[in-house]
N, C-alpha and C. Protein backbone atom coordinates (compact mmCIF):
# COMPACT_ATOMS: atom_id res chain seq x y z
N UNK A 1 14.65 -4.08 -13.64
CA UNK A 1 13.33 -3.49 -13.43
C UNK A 1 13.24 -2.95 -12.01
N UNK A 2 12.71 -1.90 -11.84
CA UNK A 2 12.44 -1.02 -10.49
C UNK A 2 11.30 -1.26 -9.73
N UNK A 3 11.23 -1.79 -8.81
CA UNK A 3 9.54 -2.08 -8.32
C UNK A 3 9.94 -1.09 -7.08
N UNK A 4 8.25 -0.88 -7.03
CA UNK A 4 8.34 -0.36 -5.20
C UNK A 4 6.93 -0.97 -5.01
N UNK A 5 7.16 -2.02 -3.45
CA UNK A 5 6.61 -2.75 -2.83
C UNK A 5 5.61 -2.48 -1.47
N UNK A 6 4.70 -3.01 -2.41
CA UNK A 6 3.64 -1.89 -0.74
C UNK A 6 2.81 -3.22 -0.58
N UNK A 7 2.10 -3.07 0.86
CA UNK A 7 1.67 -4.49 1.52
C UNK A 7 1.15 -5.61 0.62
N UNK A 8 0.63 -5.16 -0.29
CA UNK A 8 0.16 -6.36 -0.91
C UNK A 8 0.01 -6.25 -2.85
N UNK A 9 0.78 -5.17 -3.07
CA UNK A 9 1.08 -4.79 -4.48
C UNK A 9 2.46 -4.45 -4.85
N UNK A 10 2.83 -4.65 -5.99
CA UNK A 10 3.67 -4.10 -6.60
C UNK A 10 4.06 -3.78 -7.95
N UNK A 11 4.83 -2.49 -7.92
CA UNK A 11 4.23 -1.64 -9.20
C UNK A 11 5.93 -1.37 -10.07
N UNK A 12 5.54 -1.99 -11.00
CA UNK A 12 6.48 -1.45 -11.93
C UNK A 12 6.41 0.03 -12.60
N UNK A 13 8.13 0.60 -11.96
CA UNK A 13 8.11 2.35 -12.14
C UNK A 13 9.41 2.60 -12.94
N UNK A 14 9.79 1.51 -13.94
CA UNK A 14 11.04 1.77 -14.54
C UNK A 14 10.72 2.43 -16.12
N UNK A 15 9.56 2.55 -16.12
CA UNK A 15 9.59 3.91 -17.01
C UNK A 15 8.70 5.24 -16.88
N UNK A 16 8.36 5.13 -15.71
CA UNK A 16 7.87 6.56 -14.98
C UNK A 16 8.60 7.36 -15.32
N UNK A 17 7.69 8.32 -15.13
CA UNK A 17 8.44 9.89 -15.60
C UNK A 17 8.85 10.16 -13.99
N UNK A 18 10.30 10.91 -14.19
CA UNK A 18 10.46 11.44 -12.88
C UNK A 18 9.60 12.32 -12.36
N UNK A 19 8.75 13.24 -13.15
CA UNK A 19 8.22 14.22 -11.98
C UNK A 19 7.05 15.03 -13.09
N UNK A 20 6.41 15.29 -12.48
CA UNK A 20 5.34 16.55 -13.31
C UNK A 20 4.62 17.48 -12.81
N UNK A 21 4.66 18.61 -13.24
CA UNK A 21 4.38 19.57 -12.95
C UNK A 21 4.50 20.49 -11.62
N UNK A 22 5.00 19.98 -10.63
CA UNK A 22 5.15 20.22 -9.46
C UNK A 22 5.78 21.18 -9.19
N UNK A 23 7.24 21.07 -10.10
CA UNK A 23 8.24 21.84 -10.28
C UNK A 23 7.61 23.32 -10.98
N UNK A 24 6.77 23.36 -11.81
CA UNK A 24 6.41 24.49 -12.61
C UNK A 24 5.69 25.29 -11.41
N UNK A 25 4.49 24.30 -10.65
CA UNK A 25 3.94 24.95 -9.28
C UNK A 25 4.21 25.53 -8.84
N UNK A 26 5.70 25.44 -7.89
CA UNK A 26 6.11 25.97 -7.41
C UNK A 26 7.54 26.97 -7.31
N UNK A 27 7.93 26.53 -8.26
CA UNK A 27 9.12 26.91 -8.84
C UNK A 27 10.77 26.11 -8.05
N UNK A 28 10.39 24.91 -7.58
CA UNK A 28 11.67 24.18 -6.79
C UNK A 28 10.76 22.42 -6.62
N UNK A 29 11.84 21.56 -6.77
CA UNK A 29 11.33 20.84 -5.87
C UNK A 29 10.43 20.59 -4.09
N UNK A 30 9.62 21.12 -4.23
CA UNK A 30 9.84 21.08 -3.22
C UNK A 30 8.38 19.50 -2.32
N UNK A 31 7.65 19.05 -2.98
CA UNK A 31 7.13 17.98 -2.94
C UNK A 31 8.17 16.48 -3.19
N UNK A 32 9.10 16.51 -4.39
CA UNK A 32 9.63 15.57 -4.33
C UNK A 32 10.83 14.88 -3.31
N UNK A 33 10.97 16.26 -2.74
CA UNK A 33 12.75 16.20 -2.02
C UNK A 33 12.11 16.66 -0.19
N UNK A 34 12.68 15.80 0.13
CA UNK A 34 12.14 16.15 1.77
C UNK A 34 13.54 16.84 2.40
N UNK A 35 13.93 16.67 3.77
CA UNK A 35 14.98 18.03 4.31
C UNK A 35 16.64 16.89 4.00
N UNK A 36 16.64 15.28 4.32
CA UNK A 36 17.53 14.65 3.94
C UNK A 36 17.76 15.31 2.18
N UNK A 37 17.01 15.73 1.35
CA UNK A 37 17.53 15.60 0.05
C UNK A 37 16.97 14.24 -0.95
N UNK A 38 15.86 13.62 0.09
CA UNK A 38 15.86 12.04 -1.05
C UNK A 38 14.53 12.26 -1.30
N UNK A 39 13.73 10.92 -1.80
CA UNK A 39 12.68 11.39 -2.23
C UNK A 39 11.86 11.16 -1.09
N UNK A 40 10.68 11.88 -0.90
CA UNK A 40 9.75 12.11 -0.14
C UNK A 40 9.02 10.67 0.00
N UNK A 41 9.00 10.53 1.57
CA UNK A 41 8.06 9.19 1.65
C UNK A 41 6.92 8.91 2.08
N UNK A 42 5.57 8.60 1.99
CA UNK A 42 4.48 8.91 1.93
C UNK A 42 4.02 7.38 2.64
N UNK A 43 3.18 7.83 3.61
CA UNK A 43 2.47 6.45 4.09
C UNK A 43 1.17 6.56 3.33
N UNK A 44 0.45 5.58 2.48
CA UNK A 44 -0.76 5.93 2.19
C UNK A 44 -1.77 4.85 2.77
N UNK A 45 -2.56 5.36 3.05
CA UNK A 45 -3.78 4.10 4.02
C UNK A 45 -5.51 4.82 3.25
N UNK A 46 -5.66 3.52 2.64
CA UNK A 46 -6.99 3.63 2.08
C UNK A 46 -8.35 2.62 2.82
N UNK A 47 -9.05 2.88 2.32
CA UNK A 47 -9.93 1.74 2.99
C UNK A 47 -11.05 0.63 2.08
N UNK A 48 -10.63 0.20 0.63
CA UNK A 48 -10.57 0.33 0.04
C UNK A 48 -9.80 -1.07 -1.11
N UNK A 49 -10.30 -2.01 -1.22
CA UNK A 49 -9.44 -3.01 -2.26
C UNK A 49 -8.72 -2.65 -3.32
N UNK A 50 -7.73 -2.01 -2.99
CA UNK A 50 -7.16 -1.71 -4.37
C UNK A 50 -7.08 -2.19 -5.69
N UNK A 51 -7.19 -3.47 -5.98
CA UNK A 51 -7.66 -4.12 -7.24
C UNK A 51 -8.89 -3.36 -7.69
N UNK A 52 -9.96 -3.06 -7.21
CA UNK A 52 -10.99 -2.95 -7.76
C UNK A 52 -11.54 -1.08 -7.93
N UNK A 53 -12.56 -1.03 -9.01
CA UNK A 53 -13.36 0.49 -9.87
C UNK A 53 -14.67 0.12 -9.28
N UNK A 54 -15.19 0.13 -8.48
CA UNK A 54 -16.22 0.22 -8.12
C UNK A 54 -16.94 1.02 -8.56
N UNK A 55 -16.37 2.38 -7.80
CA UNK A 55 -17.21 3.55 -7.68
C UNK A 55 -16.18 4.48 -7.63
N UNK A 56 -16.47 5.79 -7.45
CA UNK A 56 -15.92 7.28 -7.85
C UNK A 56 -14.61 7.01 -6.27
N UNK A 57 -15.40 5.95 -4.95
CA UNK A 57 -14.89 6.27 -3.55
C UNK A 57 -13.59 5.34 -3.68
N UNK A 58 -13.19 4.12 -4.94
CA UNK A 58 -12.40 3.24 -5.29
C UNK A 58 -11.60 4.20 -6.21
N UNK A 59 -12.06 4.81 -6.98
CA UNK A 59 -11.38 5.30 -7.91
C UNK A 59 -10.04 6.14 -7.78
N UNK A 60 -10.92 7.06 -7.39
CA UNK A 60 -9.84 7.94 -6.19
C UNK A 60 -8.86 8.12 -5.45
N UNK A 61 -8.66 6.41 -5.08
CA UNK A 61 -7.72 6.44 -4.16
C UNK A 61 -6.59 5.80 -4.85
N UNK A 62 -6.82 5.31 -6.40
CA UNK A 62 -5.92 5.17 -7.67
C UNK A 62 -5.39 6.08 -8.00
N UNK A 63 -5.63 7.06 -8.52
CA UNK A 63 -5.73 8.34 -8.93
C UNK A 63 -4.57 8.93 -8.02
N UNK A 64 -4.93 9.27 -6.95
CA UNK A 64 -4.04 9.48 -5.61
C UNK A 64 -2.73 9.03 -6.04
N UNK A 65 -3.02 7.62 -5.69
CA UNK A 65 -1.68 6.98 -5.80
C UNK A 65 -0.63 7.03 -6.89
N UNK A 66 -1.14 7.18 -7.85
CA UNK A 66 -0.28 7.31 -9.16
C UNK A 66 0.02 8.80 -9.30
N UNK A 67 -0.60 9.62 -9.07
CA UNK A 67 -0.13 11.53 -8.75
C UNK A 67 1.36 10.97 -7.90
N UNK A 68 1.09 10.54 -6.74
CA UNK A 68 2.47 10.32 -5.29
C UNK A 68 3.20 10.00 -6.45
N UNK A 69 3.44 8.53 -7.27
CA UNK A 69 4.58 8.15 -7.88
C UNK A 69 5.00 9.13 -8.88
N UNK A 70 4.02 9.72 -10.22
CA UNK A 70 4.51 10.61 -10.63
C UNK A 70 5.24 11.62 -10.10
N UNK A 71 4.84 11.90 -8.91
CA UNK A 71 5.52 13.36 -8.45
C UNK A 71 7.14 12.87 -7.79
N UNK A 72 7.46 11.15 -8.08
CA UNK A 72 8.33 10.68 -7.89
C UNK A 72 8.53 10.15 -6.15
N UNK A 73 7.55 10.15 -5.30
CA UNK A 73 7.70 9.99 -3.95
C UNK A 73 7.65 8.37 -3.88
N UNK A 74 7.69 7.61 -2.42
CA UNK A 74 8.20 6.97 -2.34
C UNK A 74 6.75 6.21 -1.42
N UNK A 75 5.99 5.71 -2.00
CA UNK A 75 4.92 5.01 -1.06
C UNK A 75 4.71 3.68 -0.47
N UNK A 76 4.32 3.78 0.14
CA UNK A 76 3.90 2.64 1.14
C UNK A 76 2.58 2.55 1.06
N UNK A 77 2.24 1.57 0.74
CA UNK A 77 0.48 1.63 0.78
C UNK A 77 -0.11 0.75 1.52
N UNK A 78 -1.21 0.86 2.46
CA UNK A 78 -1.91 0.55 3.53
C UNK A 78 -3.29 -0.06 2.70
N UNK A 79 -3.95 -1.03 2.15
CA UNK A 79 -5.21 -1.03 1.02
C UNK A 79 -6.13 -2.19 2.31
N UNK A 80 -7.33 -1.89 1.67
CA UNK A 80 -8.00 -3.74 2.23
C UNK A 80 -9.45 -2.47 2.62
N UNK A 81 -10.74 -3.11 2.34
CA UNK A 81 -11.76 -3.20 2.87
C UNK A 81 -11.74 -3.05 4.41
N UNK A 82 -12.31 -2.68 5.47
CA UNK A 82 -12.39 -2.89 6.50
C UNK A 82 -13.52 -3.81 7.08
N UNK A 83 -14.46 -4.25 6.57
CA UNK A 83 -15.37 -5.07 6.51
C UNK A 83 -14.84 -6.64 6.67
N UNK A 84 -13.80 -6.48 5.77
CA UNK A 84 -12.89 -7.70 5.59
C UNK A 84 -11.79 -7.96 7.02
N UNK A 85 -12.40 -7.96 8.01
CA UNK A 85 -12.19 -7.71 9.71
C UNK A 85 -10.54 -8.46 9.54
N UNK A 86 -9.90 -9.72 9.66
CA UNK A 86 -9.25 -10.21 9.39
C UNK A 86 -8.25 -10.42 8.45
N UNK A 87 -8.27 -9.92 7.30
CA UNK A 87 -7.35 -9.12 6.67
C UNK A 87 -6.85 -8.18 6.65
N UNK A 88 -7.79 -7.11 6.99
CA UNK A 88 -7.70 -6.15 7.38
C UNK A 88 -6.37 -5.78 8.49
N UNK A 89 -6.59 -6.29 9.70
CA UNK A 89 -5.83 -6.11 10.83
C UNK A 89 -4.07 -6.61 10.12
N UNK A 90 -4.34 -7.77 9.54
CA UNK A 90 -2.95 -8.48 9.27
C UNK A 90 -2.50 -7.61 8.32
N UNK A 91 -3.26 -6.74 7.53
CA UNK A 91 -2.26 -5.95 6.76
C UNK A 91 -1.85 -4.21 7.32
N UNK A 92 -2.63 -4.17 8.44
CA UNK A 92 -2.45 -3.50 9.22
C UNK A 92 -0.93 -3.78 10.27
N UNK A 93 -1.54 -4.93 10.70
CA UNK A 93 0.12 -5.22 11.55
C UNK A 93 1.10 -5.21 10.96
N UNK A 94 1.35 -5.15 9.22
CA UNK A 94 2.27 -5.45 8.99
C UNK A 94 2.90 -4.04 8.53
N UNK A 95 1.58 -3.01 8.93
CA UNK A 95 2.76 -1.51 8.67
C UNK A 95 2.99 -1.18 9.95
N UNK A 96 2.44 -1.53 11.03
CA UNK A 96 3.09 -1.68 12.44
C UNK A 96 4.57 -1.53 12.33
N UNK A 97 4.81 -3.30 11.95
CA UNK A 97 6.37 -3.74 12.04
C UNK A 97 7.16 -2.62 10.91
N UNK A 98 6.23 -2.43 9.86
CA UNK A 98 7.55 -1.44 8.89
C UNK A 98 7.65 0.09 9.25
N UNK A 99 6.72 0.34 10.60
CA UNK A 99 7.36 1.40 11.16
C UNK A 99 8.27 1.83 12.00
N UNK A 100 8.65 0.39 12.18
CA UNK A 100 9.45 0.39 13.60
C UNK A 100 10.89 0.80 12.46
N UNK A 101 10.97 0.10 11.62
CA UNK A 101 12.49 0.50 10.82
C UNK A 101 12.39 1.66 10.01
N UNK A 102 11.31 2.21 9.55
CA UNK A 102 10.91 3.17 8.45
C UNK A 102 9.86 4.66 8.70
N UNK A 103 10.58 5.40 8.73
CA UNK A 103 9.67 6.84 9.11
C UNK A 103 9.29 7.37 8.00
N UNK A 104 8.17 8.05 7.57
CA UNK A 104 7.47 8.76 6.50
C UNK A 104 7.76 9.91 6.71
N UNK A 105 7.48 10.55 5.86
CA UNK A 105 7.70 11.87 5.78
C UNK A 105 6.19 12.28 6.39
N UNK A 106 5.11 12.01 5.54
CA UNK A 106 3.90 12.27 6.10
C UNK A 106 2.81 10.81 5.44
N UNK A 107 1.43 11.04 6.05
CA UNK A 107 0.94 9.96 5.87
C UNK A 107 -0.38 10.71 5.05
N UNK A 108 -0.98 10.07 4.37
CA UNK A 108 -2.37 10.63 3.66
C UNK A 108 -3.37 9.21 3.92
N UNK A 109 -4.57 9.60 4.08
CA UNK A 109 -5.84 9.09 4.52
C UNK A 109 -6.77 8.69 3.72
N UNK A 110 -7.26 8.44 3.09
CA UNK A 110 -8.69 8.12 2.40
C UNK A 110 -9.55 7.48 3.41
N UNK A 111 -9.95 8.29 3.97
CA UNK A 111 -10.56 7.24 5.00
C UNK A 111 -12.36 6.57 4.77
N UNK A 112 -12.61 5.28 5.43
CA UNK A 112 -13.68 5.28 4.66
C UNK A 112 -15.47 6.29 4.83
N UNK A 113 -16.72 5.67 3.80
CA UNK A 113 -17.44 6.62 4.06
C UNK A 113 -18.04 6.37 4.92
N UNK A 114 -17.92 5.97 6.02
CA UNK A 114 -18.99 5.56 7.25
C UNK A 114 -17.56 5.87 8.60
N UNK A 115 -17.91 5.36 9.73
CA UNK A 115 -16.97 5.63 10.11
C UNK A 115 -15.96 3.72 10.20
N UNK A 116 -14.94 4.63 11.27
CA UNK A 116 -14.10 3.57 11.30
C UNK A 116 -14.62 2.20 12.67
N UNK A 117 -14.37 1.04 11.50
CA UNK A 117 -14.92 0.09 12.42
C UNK A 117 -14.15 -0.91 13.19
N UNK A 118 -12.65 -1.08 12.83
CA UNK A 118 -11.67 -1.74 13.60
C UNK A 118 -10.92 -0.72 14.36
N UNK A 119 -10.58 -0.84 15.80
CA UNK A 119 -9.95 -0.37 16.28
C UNK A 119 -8.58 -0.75 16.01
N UNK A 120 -8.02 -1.10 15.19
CA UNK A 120 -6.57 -1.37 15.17
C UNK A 120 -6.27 -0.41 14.08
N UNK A 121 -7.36 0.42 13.34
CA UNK A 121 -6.85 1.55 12.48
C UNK A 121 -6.72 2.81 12.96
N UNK A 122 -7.29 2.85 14.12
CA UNK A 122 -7.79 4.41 15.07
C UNK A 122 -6.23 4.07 15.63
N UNK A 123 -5.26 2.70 15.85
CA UNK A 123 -4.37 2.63 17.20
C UNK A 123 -3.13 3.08 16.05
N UNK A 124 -3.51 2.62 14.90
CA UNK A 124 -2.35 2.87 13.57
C UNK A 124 -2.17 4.32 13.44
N UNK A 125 -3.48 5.19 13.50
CA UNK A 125 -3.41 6.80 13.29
C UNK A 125 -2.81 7.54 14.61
N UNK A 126 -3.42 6.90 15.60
CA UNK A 126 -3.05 7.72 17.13
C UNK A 126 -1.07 6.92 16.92
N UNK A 127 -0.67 5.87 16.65
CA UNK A 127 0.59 5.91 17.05
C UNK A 127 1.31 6.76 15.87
N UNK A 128 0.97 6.34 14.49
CA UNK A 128 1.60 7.53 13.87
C UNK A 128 1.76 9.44 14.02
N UNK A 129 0.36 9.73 14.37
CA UNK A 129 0.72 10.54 15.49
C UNK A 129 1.72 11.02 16.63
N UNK A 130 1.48 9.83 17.11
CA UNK A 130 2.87 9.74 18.20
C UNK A 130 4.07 10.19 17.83
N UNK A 131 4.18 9.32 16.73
CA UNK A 131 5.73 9.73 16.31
C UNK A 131 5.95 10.95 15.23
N UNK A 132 4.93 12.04 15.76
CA UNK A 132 5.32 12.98 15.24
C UNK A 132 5.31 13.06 13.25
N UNK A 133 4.73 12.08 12.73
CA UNK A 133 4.15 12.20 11.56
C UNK A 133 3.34 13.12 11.01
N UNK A 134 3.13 14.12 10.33
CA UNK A 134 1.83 14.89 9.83
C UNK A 134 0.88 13.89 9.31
N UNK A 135 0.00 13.92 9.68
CA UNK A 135 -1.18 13.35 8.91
C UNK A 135 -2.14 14.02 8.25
N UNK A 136 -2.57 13.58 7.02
CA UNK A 136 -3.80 14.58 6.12
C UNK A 136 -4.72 13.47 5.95
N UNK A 137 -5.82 14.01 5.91
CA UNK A 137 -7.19 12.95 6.09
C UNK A 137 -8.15 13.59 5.61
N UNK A 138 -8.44 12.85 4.13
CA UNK A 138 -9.41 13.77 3.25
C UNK A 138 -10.86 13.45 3.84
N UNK A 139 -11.15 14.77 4.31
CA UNK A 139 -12.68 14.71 4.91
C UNK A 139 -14.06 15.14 3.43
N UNK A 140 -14.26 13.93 3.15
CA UNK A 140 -15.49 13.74 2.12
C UNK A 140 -16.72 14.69 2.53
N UNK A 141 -17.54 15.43 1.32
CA UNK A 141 -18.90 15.67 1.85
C UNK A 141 -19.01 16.97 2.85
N UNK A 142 -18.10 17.82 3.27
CA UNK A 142 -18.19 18.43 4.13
C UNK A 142 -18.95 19.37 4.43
N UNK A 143 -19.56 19.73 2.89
CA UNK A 143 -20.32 20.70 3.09
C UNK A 143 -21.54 20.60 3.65
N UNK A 144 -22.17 19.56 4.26
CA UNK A 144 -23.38 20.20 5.08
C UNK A 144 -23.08 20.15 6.54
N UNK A 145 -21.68 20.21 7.07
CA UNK A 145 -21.31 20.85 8.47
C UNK A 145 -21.24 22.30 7.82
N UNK A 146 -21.18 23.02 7.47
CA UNK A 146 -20.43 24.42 6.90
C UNK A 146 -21.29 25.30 6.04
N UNK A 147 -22.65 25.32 6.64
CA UNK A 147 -23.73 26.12 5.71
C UNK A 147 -23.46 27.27 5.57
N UNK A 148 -22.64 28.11 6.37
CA UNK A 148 -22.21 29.19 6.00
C UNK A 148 -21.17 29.49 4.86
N UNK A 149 -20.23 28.56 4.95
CA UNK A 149 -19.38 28.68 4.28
C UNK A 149 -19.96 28.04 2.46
N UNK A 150 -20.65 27.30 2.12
CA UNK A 150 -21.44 26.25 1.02
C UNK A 150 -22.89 27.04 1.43
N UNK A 151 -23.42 28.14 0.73
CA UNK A 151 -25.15 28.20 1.28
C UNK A 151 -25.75 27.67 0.48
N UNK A 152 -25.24 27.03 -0.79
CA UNK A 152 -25.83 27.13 -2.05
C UNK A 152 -26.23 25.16 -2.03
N UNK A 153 -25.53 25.10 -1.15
CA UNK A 153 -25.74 23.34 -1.38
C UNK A 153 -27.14 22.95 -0.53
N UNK A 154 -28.02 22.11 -1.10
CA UNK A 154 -29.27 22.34 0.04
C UNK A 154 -29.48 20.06 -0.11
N UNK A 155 -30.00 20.39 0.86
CA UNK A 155 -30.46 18.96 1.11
C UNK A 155 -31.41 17.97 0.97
């Protein structure tokens, strides 16, 4: 059996499909295969109990995650409430240490809907940064910075 092991889950992928639709997208691999040739590795950091369907802001970041494996990439997942102050951090430190041996290809965000309330997640983004990681950080709601661009959305 094939698992891939992320801080505090693990997911059986031994009968995943290798890949979907990606290939038709674009006409090449080019999401699954990074410049080594292997599969693409993805830091993912939610904010967010992964066990649980709350709401559309839980849901989502399921959804997410299972697109990455289908498309065959290779994740790491970052999960936990931030509220939950103390868990939080410890499952935080512990992608600290798996960065010191392990580089991503890029990292994706769910970040939560309020802002961020431990500083040990702002020190996780600024050092991945550092090391030259791309980061994407889905910005929720945007449209009422952008009335020009959204006129139709009103408040």
């Amino acid at each position: 059996m094939q698992e891939i092991n992320y801080a505090c889950l693990t997911v059986d992928v031994e009968n995943m499909e290798d890949s979907i639709g990606i290939n038709n997208l674009y006409g090449q691999e080019s999401f699954r295969k990074n410049q080594n040739k292997s599969r693409i590795k993805i830091l993912y950091i939610v904010f967010v109990d992964y066990n649980t369907y709350a709401s559309g802001s839980s849901v989502r970041p399921h959804m997410i995650l299972d697109a990455f494996l289908q498309l065959g990439a290779e994740v790491k997942l970052l999960e936990g409430q931030q509220n939950k102050r103390q868990e939080r951090r410890c499952k935080v430190r512990k992608i600290f240490t798996w960065l010191k041996d392990n580089r991503p290809d890029i990292c994706y965000v769910e970040p939560p809907t309020g802002p961020f309330f431990n500083t040990i997640d702002l020190q996780l983004l600024h050092h991945i940064h550092k090391m030259g990681i791309p980061i994407g950080l889905y910005y929720r709601d945007a449209h009422w910075k952008f009335p020009k661009i959204f006129p139709n959305v009103s408040w």
